[in-house]
Protein backbone atom coordinates (compact mmCIF):
# COMPACT_ATOMS: atom_id res chain seq x y z
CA UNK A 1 -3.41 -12.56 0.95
CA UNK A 2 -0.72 -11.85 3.64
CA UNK A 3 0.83 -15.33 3.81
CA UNK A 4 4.48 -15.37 4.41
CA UNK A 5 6.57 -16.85 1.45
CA UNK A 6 9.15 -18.31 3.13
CA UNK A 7 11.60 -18.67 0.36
CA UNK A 8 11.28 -14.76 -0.24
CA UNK A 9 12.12 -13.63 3.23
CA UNK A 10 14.94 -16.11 3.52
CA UNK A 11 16.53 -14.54 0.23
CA UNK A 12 15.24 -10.68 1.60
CA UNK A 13 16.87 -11.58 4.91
CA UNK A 14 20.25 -12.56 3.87
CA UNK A 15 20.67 -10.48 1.33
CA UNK A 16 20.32 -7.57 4.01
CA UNK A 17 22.67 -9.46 6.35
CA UNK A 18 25.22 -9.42 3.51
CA UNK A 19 25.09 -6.48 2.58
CA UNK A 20 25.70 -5.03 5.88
CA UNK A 21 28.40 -7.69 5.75
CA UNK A 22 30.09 -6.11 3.03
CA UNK A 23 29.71 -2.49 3.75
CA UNK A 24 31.58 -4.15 6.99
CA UNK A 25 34.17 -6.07 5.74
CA UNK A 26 35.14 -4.03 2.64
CA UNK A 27 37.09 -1.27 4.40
CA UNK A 28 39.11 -3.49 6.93
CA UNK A 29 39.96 -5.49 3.39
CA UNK A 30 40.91 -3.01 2.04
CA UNK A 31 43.00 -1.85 5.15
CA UNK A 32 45.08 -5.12 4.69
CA UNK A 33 45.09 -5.24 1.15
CA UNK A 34 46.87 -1.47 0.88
CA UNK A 35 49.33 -2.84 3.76
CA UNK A 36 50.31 -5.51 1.70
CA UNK A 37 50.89 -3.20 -0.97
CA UNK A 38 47.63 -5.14 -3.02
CA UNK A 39 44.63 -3.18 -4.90
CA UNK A 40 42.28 -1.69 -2.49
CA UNK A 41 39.04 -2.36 -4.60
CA UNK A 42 37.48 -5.58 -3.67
CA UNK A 43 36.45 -8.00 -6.22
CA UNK A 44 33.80 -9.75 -6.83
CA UNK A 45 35.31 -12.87 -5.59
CA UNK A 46 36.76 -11.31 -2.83
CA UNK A 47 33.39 -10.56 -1.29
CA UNK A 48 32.30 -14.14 -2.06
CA UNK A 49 35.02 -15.04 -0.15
CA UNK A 50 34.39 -13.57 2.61
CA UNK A 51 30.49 -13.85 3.09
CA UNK A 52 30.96 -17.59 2.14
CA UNK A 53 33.36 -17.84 5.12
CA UNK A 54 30.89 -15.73 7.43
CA UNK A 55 27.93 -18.01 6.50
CA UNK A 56 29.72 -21.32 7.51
CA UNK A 57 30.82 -19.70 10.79
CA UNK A 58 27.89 -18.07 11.71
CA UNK A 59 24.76 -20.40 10.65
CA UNK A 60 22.85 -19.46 13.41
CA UNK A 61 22.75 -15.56 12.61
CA UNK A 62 21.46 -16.27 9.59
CA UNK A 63 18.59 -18.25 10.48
CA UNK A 64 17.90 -15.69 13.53
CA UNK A 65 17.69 -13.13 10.96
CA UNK A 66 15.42 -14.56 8.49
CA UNK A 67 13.43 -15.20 11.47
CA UNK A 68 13.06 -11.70 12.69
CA UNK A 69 12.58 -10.66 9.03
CA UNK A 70 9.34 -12.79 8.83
CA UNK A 71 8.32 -12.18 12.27
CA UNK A 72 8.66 -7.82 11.49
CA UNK A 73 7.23 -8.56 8.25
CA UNK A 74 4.06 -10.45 9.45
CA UNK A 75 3.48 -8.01 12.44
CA UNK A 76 3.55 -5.15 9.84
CA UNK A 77 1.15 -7.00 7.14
CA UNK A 78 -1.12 -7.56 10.10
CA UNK A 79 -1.11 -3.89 11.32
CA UNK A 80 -1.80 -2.90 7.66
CA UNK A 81 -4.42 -5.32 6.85
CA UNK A 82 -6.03 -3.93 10.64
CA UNK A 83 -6.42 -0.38 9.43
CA UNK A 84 -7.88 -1.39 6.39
CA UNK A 85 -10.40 -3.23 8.01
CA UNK A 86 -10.77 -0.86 11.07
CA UNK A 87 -14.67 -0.25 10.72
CA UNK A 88 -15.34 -4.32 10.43
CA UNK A 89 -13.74 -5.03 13.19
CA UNK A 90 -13.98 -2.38 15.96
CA UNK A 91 -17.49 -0.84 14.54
CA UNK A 92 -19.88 -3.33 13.42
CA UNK A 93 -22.82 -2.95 14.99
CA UNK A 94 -24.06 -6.29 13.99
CA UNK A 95 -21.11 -8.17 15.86
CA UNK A 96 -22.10 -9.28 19.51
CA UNK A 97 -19.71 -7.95 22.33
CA UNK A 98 -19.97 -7.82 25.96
CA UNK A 99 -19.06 -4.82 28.32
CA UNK A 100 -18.95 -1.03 27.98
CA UNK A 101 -20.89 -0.54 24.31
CA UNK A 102 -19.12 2.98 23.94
CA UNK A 103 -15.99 1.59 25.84
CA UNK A 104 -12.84 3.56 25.04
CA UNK A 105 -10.54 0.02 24.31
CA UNK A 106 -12.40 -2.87 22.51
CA UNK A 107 -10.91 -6.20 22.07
CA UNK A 108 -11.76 -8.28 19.19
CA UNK A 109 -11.84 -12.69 20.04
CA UNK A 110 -12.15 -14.90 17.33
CA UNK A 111 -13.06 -18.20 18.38
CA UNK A 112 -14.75 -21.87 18.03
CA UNK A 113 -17.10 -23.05 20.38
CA UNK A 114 -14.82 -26.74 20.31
CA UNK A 115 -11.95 -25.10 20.97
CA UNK A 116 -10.84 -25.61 23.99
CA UNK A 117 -8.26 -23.31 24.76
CA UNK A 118 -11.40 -20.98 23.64
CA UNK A 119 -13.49 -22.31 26.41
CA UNK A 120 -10.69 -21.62 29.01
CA UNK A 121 -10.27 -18.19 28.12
CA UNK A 122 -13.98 -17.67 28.86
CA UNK A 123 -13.71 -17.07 32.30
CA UNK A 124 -11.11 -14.61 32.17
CA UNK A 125 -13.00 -12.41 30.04
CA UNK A 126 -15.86 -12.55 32.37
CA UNK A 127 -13.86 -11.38 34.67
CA UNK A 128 -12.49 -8.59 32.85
CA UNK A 129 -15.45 -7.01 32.27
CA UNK A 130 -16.64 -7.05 35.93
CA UNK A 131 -13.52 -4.82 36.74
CA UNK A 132 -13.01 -3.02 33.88
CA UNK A 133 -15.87 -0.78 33.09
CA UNK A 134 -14.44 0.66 29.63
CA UNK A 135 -13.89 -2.72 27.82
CA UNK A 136 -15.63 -3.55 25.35
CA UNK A 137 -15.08 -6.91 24.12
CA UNK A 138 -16.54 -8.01 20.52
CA UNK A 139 -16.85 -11.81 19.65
CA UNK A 140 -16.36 -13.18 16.26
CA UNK A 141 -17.29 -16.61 15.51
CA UNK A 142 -14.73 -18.54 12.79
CA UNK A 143 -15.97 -22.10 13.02
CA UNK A 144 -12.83 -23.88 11.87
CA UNK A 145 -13.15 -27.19 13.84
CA UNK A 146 -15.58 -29.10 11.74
CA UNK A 147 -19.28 -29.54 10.89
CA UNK A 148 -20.51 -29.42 14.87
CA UNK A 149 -18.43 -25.52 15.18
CA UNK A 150 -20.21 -24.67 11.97
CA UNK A 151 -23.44 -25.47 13.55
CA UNK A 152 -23.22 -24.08 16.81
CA UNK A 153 -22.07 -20.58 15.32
CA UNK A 154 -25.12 -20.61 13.48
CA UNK A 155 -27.49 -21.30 16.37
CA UNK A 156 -25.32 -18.94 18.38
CA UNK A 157 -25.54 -16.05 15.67
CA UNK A 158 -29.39 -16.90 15.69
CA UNK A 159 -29.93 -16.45 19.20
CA UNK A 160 -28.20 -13.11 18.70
CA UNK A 161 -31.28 -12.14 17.19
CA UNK A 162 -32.99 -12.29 20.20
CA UNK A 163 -31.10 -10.65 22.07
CA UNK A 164 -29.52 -13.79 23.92
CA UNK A 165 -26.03 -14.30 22.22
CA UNK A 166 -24.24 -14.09 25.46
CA UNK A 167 -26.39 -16.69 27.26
CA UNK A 168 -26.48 -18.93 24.45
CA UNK A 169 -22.49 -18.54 24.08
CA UNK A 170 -21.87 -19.31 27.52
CA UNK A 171 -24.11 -22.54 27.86
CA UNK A 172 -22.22 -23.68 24.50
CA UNK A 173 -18.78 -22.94 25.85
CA UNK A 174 -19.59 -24.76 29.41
CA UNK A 175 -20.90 -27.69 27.69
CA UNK A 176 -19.28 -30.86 28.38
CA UNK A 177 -19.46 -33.56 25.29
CA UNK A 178 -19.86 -33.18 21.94
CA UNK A 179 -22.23 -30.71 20.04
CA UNK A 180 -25.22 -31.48 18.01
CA UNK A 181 -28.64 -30.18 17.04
CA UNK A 182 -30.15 -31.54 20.18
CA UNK A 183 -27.83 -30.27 22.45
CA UNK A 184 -27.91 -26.89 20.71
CA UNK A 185 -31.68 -27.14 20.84
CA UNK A 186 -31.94 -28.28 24.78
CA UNK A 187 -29.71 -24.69 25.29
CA UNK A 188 -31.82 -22.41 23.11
CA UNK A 189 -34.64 -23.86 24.74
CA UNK A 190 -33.38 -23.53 28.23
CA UNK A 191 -32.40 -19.72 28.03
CA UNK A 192 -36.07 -18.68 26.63
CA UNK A 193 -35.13 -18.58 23.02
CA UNK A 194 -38.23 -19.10 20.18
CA UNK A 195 -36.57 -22.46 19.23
CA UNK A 196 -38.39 -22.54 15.53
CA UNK A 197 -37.52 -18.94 14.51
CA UNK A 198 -33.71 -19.76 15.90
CA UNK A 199 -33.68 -23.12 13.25
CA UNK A 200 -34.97 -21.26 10.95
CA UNK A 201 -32.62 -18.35 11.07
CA UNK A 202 -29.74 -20.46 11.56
CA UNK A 203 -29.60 -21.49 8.21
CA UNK A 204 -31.11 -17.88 7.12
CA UNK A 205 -29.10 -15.50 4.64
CA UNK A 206 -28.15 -13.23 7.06
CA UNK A 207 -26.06 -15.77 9.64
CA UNK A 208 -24.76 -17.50 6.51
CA UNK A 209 -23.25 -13.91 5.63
CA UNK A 210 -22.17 -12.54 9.00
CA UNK A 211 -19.94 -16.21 8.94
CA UNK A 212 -18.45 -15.64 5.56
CA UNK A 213 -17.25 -12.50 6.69
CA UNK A 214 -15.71 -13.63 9.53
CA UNK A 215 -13.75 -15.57 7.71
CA UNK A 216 -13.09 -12.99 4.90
CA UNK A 217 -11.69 -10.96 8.11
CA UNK A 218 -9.43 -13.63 9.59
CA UNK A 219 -7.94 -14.47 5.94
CA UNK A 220 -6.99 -10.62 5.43
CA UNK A 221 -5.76 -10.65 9.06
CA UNK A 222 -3.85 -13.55 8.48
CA UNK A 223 -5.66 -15.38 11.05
CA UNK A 224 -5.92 -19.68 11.07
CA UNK A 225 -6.34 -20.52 14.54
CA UNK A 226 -8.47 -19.59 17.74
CA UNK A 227 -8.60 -18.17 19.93
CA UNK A 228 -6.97 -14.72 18.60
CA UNK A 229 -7.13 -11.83 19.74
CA UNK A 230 -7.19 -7.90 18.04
CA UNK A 231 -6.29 -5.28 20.21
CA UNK A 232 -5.85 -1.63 18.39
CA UNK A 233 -2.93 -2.82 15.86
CA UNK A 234 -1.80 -6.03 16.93
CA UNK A 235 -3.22 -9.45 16.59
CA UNK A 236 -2.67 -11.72 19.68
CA UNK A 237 -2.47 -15.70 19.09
CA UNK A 238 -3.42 -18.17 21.42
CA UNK A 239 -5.01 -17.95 24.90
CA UNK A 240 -4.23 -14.89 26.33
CA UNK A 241 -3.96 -14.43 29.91
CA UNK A 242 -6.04 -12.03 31.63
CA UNK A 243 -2.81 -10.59 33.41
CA UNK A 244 -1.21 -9.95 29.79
CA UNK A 245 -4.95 -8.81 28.48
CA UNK A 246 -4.64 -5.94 31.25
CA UNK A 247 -0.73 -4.82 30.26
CA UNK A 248 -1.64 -4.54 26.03
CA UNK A 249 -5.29 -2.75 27.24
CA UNK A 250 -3.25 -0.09 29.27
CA UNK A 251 -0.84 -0.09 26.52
CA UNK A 252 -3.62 0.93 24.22
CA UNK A 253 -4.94 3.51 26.20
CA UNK A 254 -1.29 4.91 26.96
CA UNK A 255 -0.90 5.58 22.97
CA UNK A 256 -4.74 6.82 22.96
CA UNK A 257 -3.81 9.42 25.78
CA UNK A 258 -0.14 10.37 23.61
CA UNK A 259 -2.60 11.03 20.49
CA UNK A 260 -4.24 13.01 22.46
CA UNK A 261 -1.50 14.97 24.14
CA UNK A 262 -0.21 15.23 20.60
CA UNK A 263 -3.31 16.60 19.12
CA UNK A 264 -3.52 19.34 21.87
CA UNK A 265 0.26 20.35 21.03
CA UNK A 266 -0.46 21.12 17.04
């Protein structure tokens, strides 16, 4: 829904650049033409001229700028897609999390459990919780990494049922090798989980649902890889470290505490 057309934003992009070319270049042509005793109204030509001659000397401005264009263009599709889907992400009280329930920042992860950069991150967001008693962090599983991911989000979605996500998530996520039904069984087993009602659930209606919106969400959000991560209205790619997790969750509570100083002034 919010891919990026590339061929658009190139033609957005320099038509902006060129126009600010023009509005530029118009009066100091002008300038010379009346000094040479010439018509001061540009022609059409005249403009081709000179953008023509600005393009082959400056390549690289152009392709900076259609870069920034999609870049501002994504980040604002993403914030807008965000709000729309505010009360999916940040409120669902069906979605598993970890830390402060009522927690005043909450940080969205979508993930695979064969993702390894997902696995690293793990850890860190551990951590984060020990020392930050207001985070809340909510976990959505987009199993984008085969069969085996598909599987494992299931079982993991299952054992949510009973109250054991977390545990379950974390023996998945340590697990060295590859995933199957008898690994994932050995784990459910292992943490206490009622083994039969978890298979059968797995594959119920309601974990079959919960996944499909997952990946509803991460479509709108514009979302194709894990981990990512949501924080208020921006959309973080990639592993994030927990030093940079600390600087956007202070940033979010910075504009939390200017709404509020705003709200007090009206």
């Amino acid at each position: 829904m919010f891919q990026i057309r590339t061929h658009r934003l190139l033609t957005a992009a320099i038509a902006a650049t060129l126009f600010g070319l023009t509005l530029n270049a118009a009066p100091a042509a002008a300038q010379d033409a009346a000094k040479k005793d010439a018509p001061s109204v540009l022609t059409r030509g005249d403009i081709e001229n000179i953008v023509r001659d600005f393009i082959n000397e400056n390549p690289k401005l152009i392709l900076s700028s259609v870069e920034a264009y999609q870049q501002r263009t994504m980040m604002e599709e993403q914030s807008a897609a965000i709000k729309i889907n505010k009360d999916r992400l940040y409120r669902n009280e069906r979605s598993p999390f970890i830390g402060n329930e009522k927690g005043d920042v909450v940080m969205v992860e979508f993930f695979d459990y064969n993702c390894g950069y997902c696995k690293k991150v793990l850890p860190e967001l551990q951590a984060l919780v020990k020392e930050d008693p207001n985070i809340k962090i909510v976990f959505k599983d987009l199993p984008i990494l085969g069969p085996s991911s598909e599987l494992a989000a299931k079982w993991a979605l299952a054992a949510h049922r009973q109250n054991k996500y977390f545990d379950f998530h974390t023996r998945v996520m340590t697990h060295q090798g590859q995933l199957n039904a008898d690994v994932l069984t050995k784990i459910a087993t292992d943490i206490g989980l009622n083994v039969d009602k978890a298979r059968e659930e797995a594959e119920g209606t309601d974990v079959l649902m919960s996944l499909e919106q997952n990946r509803t969400l991460a479509s709108q959000l514009n979302i194709n890889g894990t981990p990512a991560f949501v924080l208020g209205e921006e959309i973080v790619p990639g592993a994030l470290p927990v030093s940079e997790m600390k600087i956007k969750i202070q940033q979010q509570r910075a504009k939390a505490a200017e709404g509020k100083d705003a709200e007090k002034k009206q």
